[in-house]
C-alpha atoms as a PDB file:
ATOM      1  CA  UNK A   1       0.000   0.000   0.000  1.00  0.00           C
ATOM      2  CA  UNK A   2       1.296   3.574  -1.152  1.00  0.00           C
ATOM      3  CA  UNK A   3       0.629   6.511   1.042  1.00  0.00           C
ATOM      4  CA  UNK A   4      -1.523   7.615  -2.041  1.00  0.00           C
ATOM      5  CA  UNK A   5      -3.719   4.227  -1.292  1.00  0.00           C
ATOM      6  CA  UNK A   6      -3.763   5.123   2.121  1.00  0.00           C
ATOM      7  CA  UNK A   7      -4.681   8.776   1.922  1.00  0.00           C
ATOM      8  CA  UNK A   8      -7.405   7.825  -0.700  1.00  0.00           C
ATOM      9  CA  UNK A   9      -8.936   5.070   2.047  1.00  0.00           C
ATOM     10  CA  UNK A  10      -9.281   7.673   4.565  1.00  0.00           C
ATOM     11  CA  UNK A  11     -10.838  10.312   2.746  1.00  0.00           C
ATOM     12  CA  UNK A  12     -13.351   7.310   1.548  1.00  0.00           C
ATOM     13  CA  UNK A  13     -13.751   6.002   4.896  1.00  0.00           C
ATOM     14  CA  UNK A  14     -13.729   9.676   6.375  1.00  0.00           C
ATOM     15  CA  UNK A  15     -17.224  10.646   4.029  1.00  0.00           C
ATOM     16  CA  UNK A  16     -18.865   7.209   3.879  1.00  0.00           C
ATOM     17  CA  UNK A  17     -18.890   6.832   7.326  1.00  0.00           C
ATOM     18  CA  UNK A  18     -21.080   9.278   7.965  1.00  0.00           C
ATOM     19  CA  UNK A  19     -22.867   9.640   4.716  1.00  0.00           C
ATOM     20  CA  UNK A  20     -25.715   6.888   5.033  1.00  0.00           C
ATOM     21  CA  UNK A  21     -23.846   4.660   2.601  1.00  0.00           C
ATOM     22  CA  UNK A  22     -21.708   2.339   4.082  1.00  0.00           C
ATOM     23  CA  UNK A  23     -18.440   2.888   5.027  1.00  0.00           C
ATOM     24  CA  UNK A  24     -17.295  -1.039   5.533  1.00  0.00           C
ATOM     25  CA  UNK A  25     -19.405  -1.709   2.070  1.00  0.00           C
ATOM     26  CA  UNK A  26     -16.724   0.719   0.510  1.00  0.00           C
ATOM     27  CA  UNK A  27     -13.751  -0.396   1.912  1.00  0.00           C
ATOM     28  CA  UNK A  28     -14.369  -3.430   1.136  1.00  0.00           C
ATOM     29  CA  UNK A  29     -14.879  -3.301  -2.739  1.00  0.00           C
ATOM     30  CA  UNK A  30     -12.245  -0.472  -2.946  1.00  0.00           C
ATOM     31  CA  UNK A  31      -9.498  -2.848  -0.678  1.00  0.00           C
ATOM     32  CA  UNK A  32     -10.840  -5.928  -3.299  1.00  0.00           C
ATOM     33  CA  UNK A  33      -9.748  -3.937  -6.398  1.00  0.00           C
ATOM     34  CA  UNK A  34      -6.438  -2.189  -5.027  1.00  0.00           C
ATOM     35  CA  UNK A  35      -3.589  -4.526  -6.252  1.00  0.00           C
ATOM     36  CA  UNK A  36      -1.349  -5.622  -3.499  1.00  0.00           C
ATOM     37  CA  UNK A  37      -3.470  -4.621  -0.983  1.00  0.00           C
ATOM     38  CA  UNK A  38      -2.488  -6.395   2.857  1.00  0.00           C
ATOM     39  CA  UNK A  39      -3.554  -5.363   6.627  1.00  0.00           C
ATOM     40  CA  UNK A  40      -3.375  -7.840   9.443  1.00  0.00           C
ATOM     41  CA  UNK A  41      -6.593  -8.623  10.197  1.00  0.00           C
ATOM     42  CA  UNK A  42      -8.961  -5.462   9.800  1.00  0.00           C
ATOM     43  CA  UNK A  43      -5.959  -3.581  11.784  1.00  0.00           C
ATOM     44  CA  UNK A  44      -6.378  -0.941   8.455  1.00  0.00           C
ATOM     45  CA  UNK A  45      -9.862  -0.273   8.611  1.00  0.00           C
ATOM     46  CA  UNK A  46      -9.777   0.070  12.273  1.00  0.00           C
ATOM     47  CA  UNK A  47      -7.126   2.706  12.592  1.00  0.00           C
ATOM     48  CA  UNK A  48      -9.665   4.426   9.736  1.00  0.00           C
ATOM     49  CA  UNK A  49     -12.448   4.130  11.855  1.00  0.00           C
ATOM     50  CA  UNK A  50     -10.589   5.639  14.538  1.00  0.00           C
ATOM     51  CA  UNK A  51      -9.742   8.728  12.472  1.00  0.00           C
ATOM     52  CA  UNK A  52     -13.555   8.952  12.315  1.00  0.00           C
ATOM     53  CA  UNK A  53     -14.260   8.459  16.074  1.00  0.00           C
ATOM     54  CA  UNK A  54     -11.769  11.682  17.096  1.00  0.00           C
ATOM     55  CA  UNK A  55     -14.530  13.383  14.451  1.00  0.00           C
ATOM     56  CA  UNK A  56     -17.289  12.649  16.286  1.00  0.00           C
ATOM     57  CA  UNK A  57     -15.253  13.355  19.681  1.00  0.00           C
ATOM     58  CA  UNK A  58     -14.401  16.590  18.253  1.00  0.00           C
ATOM     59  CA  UNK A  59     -18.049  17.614  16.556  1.00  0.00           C
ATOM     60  CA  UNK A  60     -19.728  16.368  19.830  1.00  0.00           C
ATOM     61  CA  UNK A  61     -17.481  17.242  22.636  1.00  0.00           C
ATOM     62  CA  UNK A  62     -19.516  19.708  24.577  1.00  0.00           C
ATOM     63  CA  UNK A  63     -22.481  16.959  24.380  1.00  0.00           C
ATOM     64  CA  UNK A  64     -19.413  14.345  25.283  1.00  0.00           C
ATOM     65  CA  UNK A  65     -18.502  16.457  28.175  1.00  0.00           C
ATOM     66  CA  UNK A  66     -21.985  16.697  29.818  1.00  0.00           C
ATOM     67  CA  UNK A  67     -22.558  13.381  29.616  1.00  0.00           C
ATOM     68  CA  UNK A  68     -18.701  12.208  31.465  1.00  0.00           C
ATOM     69  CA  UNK A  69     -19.767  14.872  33.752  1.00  0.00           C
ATOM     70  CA  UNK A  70     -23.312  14.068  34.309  1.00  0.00           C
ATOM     71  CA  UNK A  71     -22.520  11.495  37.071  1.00  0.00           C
ATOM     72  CA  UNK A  72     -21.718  14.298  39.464  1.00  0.00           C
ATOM     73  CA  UNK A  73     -24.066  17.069  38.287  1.00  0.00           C
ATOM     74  CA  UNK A  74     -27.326  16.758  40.979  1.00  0.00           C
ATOM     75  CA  UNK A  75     -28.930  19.411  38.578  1.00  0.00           C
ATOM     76  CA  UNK A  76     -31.944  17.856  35.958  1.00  0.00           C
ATOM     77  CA  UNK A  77     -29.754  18.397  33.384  1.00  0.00           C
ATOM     78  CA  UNK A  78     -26.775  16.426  34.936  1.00  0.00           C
ATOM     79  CA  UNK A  79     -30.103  13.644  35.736  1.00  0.00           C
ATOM     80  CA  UNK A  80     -31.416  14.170  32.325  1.00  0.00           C
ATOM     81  CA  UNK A  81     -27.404  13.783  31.166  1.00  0.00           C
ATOM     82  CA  UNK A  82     -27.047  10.360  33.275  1.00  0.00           C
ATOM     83  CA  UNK A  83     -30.376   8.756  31.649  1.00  0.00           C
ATOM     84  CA  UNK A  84     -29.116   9.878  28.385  1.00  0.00           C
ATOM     85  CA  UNK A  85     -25.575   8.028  29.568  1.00  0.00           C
ATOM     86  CA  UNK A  86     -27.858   5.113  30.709  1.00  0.00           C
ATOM     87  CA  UNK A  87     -29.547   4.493  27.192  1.00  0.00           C
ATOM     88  CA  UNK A  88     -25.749   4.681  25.894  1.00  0.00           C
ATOM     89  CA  UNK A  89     -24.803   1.964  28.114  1.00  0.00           C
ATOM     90  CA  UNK A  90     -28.138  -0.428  27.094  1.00  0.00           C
ATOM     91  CA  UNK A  91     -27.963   0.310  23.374  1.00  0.00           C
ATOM     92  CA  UNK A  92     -23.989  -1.007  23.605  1.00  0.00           C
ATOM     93  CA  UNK A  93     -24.869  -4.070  24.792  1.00  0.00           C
ATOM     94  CA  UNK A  94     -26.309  -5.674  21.820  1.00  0.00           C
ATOM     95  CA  UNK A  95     -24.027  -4.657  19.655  1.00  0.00           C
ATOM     96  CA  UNK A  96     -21.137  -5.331  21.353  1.00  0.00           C
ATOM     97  CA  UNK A  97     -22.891  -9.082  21.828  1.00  0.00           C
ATOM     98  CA  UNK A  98     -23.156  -9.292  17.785  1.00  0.00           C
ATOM     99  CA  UNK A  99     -19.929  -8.022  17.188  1.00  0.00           C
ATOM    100  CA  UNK A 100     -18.252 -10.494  19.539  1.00  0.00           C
ATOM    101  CA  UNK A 101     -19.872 -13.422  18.659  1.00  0.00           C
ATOM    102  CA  UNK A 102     -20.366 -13.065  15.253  1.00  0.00           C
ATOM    103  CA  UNK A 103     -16.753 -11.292  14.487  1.00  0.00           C
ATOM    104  CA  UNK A 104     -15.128 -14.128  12.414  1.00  0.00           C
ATOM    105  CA  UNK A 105     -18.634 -14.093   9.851  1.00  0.00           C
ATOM    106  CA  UNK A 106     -18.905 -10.849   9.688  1.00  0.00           C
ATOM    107  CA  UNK A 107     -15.144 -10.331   8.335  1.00  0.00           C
ATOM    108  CA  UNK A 108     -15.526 -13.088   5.993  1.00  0.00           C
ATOM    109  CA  UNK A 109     -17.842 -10.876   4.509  1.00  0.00           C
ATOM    110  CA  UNK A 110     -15.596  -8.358   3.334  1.00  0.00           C
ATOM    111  CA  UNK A 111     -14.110 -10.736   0.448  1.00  0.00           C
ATOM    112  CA  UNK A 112     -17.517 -11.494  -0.931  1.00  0.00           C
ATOM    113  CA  UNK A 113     -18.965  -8.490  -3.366  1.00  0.00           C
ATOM    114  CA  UNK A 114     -22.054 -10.293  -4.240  1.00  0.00           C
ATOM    115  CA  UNK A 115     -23.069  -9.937  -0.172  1.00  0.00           C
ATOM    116  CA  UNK A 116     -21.388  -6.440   0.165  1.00  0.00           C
ATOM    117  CA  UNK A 117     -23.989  -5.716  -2.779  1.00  0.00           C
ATOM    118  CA  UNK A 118     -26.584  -7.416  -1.561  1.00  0.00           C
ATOM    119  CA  UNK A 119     -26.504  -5.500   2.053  1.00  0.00           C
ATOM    120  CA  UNK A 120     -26.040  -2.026  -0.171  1.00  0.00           C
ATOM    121  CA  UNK A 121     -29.710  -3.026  -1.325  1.00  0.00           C
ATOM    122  CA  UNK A 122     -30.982  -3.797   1.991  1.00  0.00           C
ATOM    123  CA  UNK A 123     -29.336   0.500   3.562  1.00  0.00           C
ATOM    124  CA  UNK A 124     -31.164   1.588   0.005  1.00  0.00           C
ATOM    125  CA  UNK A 125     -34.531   0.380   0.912  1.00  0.00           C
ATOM    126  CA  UNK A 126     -34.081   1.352   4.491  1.00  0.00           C
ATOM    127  CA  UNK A 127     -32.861   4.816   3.509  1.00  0.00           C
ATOM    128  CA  UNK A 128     -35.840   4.936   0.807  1.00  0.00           C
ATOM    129  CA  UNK A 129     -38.561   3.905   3.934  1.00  0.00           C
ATOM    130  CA  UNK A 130     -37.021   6.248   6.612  1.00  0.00           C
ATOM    131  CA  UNK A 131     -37.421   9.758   4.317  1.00  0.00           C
ATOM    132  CA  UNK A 132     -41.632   8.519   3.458  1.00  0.00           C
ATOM    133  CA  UNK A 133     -41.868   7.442   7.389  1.00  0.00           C
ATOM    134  CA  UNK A 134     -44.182  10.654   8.657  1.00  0.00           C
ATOM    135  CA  UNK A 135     -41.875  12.866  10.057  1.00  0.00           C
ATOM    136  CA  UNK A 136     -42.036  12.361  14.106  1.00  0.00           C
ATOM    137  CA  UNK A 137     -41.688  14.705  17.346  1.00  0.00           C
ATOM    138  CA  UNK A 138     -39.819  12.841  19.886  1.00  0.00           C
ATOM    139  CA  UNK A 139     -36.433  14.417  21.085  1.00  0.00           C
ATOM    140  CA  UNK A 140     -33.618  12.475  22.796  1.00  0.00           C
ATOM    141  CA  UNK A 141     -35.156  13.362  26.389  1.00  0.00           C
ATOM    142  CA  UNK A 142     -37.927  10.988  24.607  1.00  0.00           C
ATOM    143  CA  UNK A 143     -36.064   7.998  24.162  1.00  0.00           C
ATOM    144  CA  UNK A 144     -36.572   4.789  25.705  1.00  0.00           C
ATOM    145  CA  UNK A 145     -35.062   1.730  26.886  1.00  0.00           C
ATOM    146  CA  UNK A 146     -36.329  -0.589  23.686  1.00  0.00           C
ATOM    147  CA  UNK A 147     -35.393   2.967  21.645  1.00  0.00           C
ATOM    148  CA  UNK A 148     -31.690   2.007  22.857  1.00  0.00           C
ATOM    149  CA  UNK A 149     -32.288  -1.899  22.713  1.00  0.00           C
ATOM    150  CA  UNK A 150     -33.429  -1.583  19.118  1.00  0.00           C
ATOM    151  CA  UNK A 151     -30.983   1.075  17.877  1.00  0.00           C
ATOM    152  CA  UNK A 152     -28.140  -1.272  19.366  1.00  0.00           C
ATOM    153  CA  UNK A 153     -29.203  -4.133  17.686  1.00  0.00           C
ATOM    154  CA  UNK A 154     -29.446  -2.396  14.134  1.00  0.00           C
ATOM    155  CA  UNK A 155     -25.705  -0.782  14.752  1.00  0.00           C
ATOM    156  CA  UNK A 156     -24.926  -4.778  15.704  1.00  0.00           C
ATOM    157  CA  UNK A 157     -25.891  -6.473  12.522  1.00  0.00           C
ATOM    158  CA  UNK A 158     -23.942  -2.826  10.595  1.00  0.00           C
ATOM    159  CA  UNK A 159     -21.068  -4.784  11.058  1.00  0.00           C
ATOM    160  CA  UNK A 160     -21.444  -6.083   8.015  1.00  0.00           C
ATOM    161  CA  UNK A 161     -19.840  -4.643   5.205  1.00  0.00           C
ATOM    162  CA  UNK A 162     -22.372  -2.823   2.824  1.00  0.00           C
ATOM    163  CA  UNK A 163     -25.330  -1.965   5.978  1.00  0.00           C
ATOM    164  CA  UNK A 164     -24.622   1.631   6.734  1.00  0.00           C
ATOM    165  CA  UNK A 165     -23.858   1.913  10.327  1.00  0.00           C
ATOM    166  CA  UNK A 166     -25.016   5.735  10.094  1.00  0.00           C
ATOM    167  CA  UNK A 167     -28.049   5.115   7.997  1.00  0.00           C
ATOM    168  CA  UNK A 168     -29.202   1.770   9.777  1.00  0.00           C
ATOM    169  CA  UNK A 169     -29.048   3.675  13.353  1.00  0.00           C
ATOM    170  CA  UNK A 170     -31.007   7.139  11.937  1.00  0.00           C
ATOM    171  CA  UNK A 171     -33.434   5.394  10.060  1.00  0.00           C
ATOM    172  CA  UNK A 172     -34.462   2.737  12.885  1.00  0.00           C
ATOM    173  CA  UNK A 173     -34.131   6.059  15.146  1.00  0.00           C
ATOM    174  CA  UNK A 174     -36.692   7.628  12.385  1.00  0.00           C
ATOM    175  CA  UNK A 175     -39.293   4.939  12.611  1.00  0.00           C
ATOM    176  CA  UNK A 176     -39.240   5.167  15.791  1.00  0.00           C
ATOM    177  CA  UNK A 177     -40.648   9.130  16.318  1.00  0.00           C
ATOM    178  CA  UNK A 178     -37.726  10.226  16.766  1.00  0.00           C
ATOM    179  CA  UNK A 179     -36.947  13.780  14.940  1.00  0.00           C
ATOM    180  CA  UNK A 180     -34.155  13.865  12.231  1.00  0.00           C
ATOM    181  CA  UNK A 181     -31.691  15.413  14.424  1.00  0.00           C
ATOM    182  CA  UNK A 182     -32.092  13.697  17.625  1.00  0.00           C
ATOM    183  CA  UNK A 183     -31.572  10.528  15.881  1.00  0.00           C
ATOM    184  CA  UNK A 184     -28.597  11.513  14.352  1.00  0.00           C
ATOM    185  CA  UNK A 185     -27.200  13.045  17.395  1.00  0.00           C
ATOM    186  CA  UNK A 186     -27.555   9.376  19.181  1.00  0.00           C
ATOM    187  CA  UNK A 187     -26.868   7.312  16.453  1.00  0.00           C
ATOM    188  CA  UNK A 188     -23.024   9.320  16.829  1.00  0.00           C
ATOM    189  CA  UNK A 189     -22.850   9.027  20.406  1.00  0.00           C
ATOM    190  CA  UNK A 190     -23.719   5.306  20.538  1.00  0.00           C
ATOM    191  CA  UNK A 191     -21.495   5.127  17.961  1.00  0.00           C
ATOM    192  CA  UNK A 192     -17.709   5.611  20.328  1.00  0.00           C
ATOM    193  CA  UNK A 193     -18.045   2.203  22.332  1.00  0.00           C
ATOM    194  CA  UNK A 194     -18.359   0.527  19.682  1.00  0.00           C
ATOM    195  CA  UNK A 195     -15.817   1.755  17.314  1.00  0.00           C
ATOM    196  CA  UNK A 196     -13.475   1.979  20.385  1.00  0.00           C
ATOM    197  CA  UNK A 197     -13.891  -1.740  21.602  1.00  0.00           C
ATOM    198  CA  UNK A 198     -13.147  -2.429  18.037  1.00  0.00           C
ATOM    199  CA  UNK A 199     -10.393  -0.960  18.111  1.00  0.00           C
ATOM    200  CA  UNK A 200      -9.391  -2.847  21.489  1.00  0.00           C
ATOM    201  CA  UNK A 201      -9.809  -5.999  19.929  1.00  0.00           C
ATOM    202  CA  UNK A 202      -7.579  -4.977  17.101  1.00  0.00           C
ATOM    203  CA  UNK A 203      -4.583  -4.634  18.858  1.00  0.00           C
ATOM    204  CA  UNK A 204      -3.109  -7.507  19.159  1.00  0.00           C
ATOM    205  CA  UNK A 205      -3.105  -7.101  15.105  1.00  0.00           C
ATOM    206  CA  UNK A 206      -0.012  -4.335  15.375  1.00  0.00           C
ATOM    207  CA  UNK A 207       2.297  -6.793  16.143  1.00  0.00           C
ATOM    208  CA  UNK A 208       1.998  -8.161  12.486  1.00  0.00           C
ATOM    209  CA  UNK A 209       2.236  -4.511  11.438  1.00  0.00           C
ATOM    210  CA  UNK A 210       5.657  -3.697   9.314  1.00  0.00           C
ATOM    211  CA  UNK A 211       7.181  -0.632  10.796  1.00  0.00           C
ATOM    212  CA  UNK A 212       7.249   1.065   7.401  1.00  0.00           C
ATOM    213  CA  UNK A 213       3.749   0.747   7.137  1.00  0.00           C
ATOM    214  CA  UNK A 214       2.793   2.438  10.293  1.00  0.00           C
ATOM    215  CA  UNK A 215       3.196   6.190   9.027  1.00  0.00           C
ATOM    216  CA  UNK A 216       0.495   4.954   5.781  1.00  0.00           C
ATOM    217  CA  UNK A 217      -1.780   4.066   8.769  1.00  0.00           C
ATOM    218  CA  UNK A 218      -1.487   7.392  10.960  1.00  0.00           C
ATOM    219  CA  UNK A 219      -1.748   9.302   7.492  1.00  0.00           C
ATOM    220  CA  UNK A 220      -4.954   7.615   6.099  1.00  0.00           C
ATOM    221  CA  UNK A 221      -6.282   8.125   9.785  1.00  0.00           C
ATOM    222  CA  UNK A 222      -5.655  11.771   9.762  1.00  0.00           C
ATOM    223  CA  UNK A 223      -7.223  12.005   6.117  1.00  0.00           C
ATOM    224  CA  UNK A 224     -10.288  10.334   8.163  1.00  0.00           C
ATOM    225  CA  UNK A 225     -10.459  12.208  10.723  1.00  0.00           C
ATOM    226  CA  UNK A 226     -10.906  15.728   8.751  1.00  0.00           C
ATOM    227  CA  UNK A 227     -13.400  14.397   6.041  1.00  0.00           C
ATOM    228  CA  UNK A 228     -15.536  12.301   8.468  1.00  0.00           C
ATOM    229  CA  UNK A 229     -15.793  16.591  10.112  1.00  0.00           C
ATOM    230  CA  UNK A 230     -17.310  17.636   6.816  1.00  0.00           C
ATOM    231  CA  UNK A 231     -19.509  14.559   6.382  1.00  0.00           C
ATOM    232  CA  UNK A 232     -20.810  14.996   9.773  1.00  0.00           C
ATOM    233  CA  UNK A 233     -21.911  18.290   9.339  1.00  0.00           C
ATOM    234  CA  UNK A 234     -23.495  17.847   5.653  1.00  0.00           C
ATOM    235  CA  UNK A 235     -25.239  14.827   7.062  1.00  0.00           C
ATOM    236  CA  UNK A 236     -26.832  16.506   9.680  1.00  0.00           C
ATOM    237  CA  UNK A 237     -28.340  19.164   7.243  1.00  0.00           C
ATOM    238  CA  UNK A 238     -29.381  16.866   4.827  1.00  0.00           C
ATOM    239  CA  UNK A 239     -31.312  15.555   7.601  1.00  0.00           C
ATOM    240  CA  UNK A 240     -33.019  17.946   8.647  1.00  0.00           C
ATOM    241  CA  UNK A 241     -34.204  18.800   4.844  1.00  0.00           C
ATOM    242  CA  UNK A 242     -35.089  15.192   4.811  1.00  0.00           C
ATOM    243  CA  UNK A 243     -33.128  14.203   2.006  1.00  0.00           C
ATOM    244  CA  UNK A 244     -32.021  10.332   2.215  1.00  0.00           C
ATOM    245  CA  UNK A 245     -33.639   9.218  -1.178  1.00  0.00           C
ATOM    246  CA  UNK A 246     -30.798  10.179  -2.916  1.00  0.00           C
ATOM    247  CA  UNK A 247     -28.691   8.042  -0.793  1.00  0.00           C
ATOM    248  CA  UNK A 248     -30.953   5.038  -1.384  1.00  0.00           C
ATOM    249  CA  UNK A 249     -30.543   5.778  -5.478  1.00  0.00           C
ATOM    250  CA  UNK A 250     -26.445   5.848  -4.935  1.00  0.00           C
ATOM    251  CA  UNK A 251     -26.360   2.703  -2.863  1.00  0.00           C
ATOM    252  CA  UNK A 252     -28.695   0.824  -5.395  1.00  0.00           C
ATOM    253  CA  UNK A 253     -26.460   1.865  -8.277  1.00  0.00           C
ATOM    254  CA  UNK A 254     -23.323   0.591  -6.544  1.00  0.00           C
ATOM    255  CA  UNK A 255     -24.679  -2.398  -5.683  1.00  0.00           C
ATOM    256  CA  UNK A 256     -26.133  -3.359  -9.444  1.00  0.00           C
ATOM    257  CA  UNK A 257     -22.605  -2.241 -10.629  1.00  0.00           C
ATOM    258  CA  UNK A 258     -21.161  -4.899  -7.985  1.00  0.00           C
ATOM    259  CA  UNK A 259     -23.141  -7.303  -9.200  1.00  0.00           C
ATOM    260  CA  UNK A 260     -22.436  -6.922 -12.743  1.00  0.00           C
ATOM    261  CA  UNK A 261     -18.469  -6.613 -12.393  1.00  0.00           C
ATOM    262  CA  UNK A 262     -18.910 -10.102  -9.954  1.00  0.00           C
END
C-alpha cells in the first residue's frame, strides 16, 4: 500500500462513514480492487475508523462532556445527562454481543462483493422507507429503553460490510418518532463504544504490522479524521431537509454495478 492508497482510504472512509452509505461496504470493494493490498486482520480499517471516532469526539465534545460529567451534576440536566448516559450503556450491549460473537462471519464478509452488494440493497430500501416514514416529534429526552435496545441491535448487525452503520441507526431512530436530528445526534454518540472496543480488539493485530507501514496508517487516519468533520456536518443538514432518497438511489447503483463486475 502507497501513502496515495492510504490517503485515498481515509478520505473514503472519512465521508462514507457518515454519509448513510456504508463505510465497511466501501472499503471493502475499494481494498478488493487495489492490487497488493495487505492489513493484518482489519488492523487498516480500524485505525480508519478511529480517524472517524476523534470526528465525532471533536463535533460532539460539549455533548461528550456533559454526559462524562453528568454522574456528578445533581442538577436535571446532569439527571437528564445520566439517563441519556444510561440508554448509551443499554444500546452497547447488543451490539457489542453481535460483534463479539459473530466477528469471524462478519469479516468473511468483506471478500464477498455479491453480499457487500446485496446488504447495499438492503441501507437503500431502508434509507428509501425512513425519508416517506411521517416525520415524528420525539427528542432524545424521549427515548426509551427498547429505543436504545433496538438502535443497538441495528448498529450490531452494521457490522457487516455494505449496511450503513449511520443510515441503519437514523433510520431505525426515524421509525421510531424520533426527529431527524435527535436521531442523528444518538446514532453518533452510541457510535464511540463501539468503534473503540473495536479498536481494542484490534490490537493484538499491530504486532503483524511492518514498521514502514505504520506512518500509511497514521496518514490515512488523519485524512479520516478531517473528512468524516465535513460529512458529519453535511449529514446533519441533509437531515433535517429530509433528504435520504438520494442516498438510497447511490447505494442501489453501486450495488447493481457490484453485481455486474462479480
Amino acid at each position: 500500500m502507497t501513502l496515495t492508497d492510504a490517503m485515498a482510504l481515509g478520505l473514503l472512509q472519512g465521508l462514507t462513514e457518515f454519509l448513510p452509505v456504508s463505510s465497511s461496504g466501501h472499503l471493502a470493494i475499494a481494498q478488493h480492487w487495489l492490487a497488493g493490498f495487505e492489513q493484518p486482520g482489519i488492523l487498516f480499517d480500524v485505525m480508519l475508523h478511529l480517524g472517524t471516532l476523534g470526528a465525532v469526539l471533536v463535533y460532539f465534545w460539549r455533548d461528550i462532556q456533559r454526559l462524562l460529567t453528568s454522574p456528578w451534576d445533581r442538577s436535571p440536566a446532569g439527571a437528564a445527562s445520566r439517563r441519556q448516559l444510561g440508554l448509551i450503556v443499554i444500546g452497547s450491549v447488543p451490539t457489542a454481543a453481535i460483534g463479539l460473537g459473530f466477528k469471524d462471519f462478519f469479516e468473511g464478509m468483506y471478500h464477498n462483493m455479491l453480499l457487500v452488494g446485496a446488504m447495499l440493497l438492503i441501507t437503500g430500501a431502508l434509507l428509501f422507507a425512513a425519508e416517506r416514514w411521517r416525520p415524528g416529534q420525539r427528542e432524545l429526552s424521549d427515548l426509551t429503553r427498547f429505543d436504545a435496545l433496538f438502535t443497538g441491535l441495528v448498529q450490531g448487525l452494521a457490522v457487516a460490510p455494505g449496511i450503513s452503520r449511520s443510515g441503519s441507526t437514523i433510520s431505525a431512530l426515524l421509525f421510531r418518532g424520533v426527529t431527524p436530528d435527535s436521531a442523528a445526534r444518538f446514532s453518533f454518540l452510541l457510535s464511540l463504544p463501539a468503534i473503540g472496543g473495536a479498536a481494542l480488539l484490534s490490537l493484538r493485530d499491530f504486532q503483524h504490522l511492518a514498521t514502514d507501514q505504520i506512518p500509511l496508517y497514521l496518514a490515512g487516519s488523519g485524512v479520516a479524521f478531517f473528512s468524516g468533520l465535513l460529512a458529519i456536518h453535511f449529514l446533519l443538514g441533509i437531515l433535517r431537509r429530509r433528504r435520504l432518497a438520494f442516498f438510497a438511489l447511490y447505494c442501489w447503483a453501486v450495488a447493481s454495478l457490484l453485481f455486474v463486475l462479480s
